[in-house]
C-alpha atoms as a PDB file:
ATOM      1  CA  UNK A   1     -10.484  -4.883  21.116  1.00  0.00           C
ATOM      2  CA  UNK A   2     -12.174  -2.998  17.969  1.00  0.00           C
ATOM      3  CA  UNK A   3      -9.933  -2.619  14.977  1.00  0.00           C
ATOM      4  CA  UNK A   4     -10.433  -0.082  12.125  1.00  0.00           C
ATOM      5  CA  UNK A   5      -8.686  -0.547   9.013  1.00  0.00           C
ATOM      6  CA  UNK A   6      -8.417   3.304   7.519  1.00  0.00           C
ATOM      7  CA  UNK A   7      -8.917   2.411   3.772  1.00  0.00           C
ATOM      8  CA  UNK A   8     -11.212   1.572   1.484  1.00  0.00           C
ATOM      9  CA  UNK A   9      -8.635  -0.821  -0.924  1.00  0.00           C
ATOM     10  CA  UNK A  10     -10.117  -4.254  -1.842  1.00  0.00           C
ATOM     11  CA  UNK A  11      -7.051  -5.756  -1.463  1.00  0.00           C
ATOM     12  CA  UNK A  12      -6.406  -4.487   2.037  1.00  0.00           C
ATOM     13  CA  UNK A  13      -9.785  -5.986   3.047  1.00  0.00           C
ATOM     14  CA  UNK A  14      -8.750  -9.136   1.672  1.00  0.00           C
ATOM     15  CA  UNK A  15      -5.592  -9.253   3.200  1.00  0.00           C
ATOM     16  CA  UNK A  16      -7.178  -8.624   6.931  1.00  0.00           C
ATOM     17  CA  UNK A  17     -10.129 -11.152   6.351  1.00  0.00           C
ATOM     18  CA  UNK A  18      -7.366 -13.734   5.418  1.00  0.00           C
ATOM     19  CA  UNK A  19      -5.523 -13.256   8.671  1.00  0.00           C
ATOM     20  CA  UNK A  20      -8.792 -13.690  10.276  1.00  0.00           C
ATOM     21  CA  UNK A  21      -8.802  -9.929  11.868  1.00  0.00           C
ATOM     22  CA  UNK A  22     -12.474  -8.645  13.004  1.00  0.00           C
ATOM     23  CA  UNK A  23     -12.369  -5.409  11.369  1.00  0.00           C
ATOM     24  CA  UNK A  24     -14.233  -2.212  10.527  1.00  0.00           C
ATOM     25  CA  UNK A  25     -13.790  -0.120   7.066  1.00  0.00           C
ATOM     26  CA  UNK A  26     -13.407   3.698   7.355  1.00  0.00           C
ATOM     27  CA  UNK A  27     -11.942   5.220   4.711  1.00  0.00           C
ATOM     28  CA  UNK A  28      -9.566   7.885   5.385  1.00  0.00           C
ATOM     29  CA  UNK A  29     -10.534  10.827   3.977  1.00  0.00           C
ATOM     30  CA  UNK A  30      -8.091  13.554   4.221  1.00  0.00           C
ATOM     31  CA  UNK A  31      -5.538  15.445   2.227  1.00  0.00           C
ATOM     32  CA  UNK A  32      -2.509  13.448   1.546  1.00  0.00           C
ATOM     33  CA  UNK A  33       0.504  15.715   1.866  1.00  0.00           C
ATOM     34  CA  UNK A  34       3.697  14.536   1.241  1.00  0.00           C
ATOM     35  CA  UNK A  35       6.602  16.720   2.331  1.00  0.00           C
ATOM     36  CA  UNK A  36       9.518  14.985   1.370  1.00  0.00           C
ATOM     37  CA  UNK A  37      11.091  13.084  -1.779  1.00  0.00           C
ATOM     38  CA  UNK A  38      12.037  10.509  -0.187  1.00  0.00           C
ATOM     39  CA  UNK A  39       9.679   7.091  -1.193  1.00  0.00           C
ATOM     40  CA  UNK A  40      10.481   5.442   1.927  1.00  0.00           C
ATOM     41  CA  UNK A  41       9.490   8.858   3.875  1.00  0.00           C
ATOM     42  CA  UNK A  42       6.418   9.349   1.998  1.00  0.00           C
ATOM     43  CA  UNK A  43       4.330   5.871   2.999  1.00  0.00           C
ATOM     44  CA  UNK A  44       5.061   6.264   6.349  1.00  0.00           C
ATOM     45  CA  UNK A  45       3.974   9.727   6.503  1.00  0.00           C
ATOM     46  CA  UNK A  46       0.807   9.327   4.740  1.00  0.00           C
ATOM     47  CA  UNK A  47      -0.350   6.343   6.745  1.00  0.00           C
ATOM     48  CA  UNK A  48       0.321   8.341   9.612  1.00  0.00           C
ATOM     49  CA  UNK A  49      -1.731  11.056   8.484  1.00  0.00           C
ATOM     50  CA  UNK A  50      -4.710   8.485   7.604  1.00  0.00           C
ATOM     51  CA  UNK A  51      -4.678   6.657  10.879  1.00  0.00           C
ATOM     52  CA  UNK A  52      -4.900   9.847  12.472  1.00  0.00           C
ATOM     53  CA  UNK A  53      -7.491  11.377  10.597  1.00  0.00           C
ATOM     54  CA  UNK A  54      -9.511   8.203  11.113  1.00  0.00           C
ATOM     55  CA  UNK A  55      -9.013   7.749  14.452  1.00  0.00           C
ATOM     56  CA  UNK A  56      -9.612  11.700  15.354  1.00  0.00           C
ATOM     57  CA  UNK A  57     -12.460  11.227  13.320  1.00  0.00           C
ATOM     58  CA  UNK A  58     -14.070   8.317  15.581  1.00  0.00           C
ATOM     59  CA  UNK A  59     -12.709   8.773  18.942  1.00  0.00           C
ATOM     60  CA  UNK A  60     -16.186   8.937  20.206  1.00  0.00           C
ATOM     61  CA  UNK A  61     -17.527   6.041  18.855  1.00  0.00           C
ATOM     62  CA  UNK A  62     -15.435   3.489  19.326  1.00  0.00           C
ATOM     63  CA  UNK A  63     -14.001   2.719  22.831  1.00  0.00           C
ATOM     64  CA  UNK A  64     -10.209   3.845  23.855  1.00  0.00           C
ATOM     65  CA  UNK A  65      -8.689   0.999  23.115  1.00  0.00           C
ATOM     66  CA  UNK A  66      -9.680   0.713  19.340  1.00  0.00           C
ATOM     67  CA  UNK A  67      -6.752   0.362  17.062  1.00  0.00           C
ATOM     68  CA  UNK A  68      -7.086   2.268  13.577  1.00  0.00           C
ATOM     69  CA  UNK A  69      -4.733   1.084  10.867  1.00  0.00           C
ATOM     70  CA  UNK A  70      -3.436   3.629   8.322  1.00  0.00           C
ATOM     71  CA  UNK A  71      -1.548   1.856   5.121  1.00  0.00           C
ATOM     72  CA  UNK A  72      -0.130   3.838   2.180  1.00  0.00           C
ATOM     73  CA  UNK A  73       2.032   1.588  -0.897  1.00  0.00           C
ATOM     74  CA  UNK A  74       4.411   3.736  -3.712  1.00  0.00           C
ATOM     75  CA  UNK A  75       6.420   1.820  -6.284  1.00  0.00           C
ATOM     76  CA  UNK A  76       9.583   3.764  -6.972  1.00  0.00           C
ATOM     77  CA  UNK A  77      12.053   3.693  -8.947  1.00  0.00           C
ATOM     78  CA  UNK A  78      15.672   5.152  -8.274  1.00  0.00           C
ATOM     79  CA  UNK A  79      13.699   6.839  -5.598  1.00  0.00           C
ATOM     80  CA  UNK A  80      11.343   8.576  -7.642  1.00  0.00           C
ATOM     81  CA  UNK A  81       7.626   7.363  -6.824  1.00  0.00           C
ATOM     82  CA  UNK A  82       5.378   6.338 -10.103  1.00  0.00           C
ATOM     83  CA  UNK A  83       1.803   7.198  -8.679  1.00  0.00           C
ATOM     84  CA  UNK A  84      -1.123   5.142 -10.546  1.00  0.00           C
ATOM     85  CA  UNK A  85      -0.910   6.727 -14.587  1.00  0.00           C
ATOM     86  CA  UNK A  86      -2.880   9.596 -15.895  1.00  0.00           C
ATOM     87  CA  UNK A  87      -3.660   7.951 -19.012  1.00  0.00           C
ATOM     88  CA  UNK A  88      -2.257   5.268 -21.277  1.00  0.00           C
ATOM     89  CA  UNK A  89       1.160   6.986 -22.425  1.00  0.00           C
ATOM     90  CA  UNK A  90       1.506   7.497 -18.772  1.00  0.00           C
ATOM     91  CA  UNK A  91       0.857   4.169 -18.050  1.00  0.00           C
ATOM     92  CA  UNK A  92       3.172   3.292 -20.996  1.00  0.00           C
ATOM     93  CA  UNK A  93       6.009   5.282 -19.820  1.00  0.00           C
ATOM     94  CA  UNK A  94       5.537   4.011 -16.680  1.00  0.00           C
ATOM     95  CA  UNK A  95       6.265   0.300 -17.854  1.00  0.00           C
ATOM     96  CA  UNK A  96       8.623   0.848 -19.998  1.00  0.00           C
ATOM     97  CA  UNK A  97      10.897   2.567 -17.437  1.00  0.00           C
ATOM     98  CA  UNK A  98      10.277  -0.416 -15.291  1.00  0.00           C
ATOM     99  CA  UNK A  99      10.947  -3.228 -18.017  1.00  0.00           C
ATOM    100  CA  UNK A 100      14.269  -5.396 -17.297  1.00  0.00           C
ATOM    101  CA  UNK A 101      14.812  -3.734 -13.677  1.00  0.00           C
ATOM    102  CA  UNK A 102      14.276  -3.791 -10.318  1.00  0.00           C
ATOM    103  CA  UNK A 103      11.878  -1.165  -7.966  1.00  0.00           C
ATOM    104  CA  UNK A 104      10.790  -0.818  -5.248  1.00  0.00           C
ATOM    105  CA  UNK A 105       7.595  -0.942  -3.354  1.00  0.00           C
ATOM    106  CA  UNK A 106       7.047   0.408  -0.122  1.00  0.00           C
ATOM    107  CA  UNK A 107       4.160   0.388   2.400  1.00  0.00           C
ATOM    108  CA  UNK A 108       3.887   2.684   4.998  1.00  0.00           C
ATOM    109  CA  UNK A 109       1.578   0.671   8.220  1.00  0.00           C
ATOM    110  CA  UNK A 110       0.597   2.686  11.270  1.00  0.00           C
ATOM    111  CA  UNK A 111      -1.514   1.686  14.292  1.00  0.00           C
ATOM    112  CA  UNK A 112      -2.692   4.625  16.395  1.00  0.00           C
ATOM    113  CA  UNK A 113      -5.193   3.799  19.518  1.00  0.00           C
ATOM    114  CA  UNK A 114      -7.844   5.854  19.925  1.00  0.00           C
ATOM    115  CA  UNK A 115      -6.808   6.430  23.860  1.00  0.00           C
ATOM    116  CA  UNK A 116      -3.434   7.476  22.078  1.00  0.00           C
ATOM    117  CA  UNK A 117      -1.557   4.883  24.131  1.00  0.00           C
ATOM    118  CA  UNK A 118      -0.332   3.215  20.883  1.00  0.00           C
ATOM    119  CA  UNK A 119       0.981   5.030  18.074  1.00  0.00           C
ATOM    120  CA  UNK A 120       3.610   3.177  15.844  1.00  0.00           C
ATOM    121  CA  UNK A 121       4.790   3.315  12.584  1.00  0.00           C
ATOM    122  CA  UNK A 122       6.876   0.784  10.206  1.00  0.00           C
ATOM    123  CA  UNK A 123       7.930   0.941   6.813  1.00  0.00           C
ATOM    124  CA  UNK A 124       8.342  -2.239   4.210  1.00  0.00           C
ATOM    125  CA  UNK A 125      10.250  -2.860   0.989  1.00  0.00           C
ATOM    126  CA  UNK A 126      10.004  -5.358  -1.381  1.00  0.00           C
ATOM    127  CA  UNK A 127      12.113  -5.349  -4.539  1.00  0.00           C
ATOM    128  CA  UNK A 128      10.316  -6.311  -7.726  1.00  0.00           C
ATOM    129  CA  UNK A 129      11.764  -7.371 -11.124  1.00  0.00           C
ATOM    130  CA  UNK A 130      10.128  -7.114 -14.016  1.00  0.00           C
ATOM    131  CA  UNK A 131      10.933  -9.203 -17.172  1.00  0.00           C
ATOM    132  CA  UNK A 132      12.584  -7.173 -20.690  1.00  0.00           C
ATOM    133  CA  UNK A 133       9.208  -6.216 -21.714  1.00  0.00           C
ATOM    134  CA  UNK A 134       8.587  -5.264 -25.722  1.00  0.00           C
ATOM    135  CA  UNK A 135       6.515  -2.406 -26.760  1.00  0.00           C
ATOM    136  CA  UNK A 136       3.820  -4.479 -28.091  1.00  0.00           C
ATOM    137  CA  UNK A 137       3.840  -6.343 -24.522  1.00  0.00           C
ATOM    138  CA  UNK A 138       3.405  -3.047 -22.872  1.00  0.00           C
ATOM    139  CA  UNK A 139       0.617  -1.761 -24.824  1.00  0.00           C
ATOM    140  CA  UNK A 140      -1.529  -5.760 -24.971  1.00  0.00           C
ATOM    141  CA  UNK A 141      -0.741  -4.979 -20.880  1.00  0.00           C
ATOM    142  CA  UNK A 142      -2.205  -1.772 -20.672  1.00  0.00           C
ATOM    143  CA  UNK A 143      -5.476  -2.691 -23.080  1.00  0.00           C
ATOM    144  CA  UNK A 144      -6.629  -4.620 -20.310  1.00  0.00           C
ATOM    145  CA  UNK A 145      -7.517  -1.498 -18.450  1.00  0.00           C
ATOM    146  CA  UNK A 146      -5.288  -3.081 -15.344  1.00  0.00           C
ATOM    147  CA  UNK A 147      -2.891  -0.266 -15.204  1.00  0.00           C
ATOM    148  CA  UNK A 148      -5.130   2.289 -14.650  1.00  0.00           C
ATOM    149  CA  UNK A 149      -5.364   2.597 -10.744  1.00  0.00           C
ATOM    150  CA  UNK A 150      -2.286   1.247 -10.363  1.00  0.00           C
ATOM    151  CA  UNK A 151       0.676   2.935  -8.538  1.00  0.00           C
ATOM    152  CA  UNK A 152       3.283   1.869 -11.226  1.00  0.00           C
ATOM    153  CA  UNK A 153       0.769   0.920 -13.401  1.00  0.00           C
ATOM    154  CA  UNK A 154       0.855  -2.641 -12.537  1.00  0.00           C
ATOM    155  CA  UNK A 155      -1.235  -4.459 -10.309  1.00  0.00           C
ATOM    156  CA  UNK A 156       0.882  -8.292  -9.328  1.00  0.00           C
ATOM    157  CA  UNK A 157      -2.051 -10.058  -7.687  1.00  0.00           C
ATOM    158  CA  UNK A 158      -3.878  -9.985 -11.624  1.00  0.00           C
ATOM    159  CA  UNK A 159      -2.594  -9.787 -15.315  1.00  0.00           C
ATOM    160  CA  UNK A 160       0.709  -7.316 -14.339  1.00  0.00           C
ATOM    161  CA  UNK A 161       2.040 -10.380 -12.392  1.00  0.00           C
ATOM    162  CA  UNK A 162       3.020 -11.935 -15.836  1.00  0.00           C
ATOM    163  CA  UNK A 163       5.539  -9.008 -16.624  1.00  0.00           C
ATOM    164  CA  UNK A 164       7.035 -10.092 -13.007  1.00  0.00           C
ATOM    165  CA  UNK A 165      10.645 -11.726 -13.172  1.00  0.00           C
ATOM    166  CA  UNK A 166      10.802 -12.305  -9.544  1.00  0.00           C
ATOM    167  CA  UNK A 167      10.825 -10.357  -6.275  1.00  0.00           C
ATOM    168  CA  UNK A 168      12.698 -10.229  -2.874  1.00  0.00           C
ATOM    169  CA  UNK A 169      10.886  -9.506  -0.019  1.00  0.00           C
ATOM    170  CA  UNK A 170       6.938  -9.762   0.923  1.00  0.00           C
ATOM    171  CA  UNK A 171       4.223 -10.450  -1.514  1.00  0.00           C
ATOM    172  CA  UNK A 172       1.690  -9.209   0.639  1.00  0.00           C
ATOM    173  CA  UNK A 173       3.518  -5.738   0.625  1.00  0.00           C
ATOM    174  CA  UNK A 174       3.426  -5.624  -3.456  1.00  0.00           C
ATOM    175  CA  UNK A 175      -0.675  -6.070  -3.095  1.00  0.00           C
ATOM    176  CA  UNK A 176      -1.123  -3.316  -0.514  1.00  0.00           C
ATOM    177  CA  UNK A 177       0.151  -4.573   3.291  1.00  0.00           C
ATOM    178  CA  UNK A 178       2.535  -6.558   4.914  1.00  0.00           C
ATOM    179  CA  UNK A 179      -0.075  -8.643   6.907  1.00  0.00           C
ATOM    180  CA  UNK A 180       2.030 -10.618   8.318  1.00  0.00           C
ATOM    181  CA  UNK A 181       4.142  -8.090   9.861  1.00  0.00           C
ATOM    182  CA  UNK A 182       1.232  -6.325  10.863  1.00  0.00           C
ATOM    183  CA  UNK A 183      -0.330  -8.849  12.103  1.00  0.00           C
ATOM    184  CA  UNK A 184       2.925  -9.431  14.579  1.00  0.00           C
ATOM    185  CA  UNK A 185       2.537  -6.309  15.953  1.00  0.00           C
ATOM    186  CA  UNK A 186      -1.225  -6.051  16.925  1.00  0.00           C
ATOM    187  CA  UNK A 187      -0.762  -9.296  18.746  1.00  0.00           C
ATOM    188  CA  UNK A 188       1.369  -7.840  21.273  1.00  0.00           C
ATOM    189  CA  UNK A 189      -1.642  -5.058  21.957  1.00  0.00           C
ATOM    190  CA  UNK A 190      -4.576  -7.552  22.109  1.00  0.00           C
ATOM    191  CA  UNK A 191      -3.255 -10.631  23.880  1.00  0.00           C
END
């Protein structure tokens, strides 16, 4: 069985070579539309719409029972998703609403089968805590260009893991994808 992960992240790629997955890279390439406000909502719509696009995309290439994996992350907080920062008072504002509090960050997973026997979705949250953070903090933070593609302006697996107090949930999930939950599910479709 063929497997096609639907994004071009580094850290995704990382992720599924660590767990030892035989994998292909195709980038989805459509328009992400997000119709609700809902954070939660959002990642598991847009990986959706990227597994899809991906797997409509290479239905004749790859045999039936090829599984394409879509992945989408948001950090939010009180609900409200920070995308990555426009600039570096975006970035700024960004942090400083997140200093001394808790988010979240979701990732949206879906695995769609090019035969379209398999199509399944799942959504997971890890709460992150970041540290009181001073202004000067903030700004030596975002003059290490880190922030910049970002979604909350922080990135934990580099420099933006030092403004980190702690965090409930996956690790994996804060990077870019719960592997090990994923991981759970494919077995069940190729053994």
């Amino acid at each position: 069985m063929r497997i096609i992960l639907a994004s071009g992240s580094p850290r995704r790629k990382e992720l599924m070579a660590m767990a030892e997955l035989d994998f292909d890279i195709i980038p989805a390439e459509c328009e992400e539309i997000i119709d609700t406000k809902s954070a939660k909502e959002a990642v598991g719509s847009l990986s959706h719409q990227k597994a899809l696009w991906v797997a409509n995309k290479e239905r004749d290439a790859y045999p039936g029972d090829t599984l394409v994996i879509g992945a989408d992350t948001v950090v939010a907080l009180d609900d409200v998703i920070l995308g990555k920062p426009k600039d570096a008072e975006d970035a700024f504002k960004m942090l400083k609403a997140l200093s001394g509090r808790e988010h979240e960050v979701y990732t949206g997973v879906s695995i769609i089968s090019l035969d379209n026997r398999i199509d399944e979705s799942f959504v997971s949250c890890t709460k992150v805590r970041f540290y009181p953070l001073t202004d000067d903090e903030i700004r030596e933070y975002i003059s290490t260009g880190e922030p910049f593609d970002k979604a909350g302006a922080y990135g934990i697996q580099g420099k933006g893991g030092l403004l980190v107090e702690g965090i409930s949930g996956d690790y994996n999930n804060v990077v870019g994808l719960p592997i090990a939950e994923l991981v759970r599910r494919i077995k069940k479709y190729i053994f």
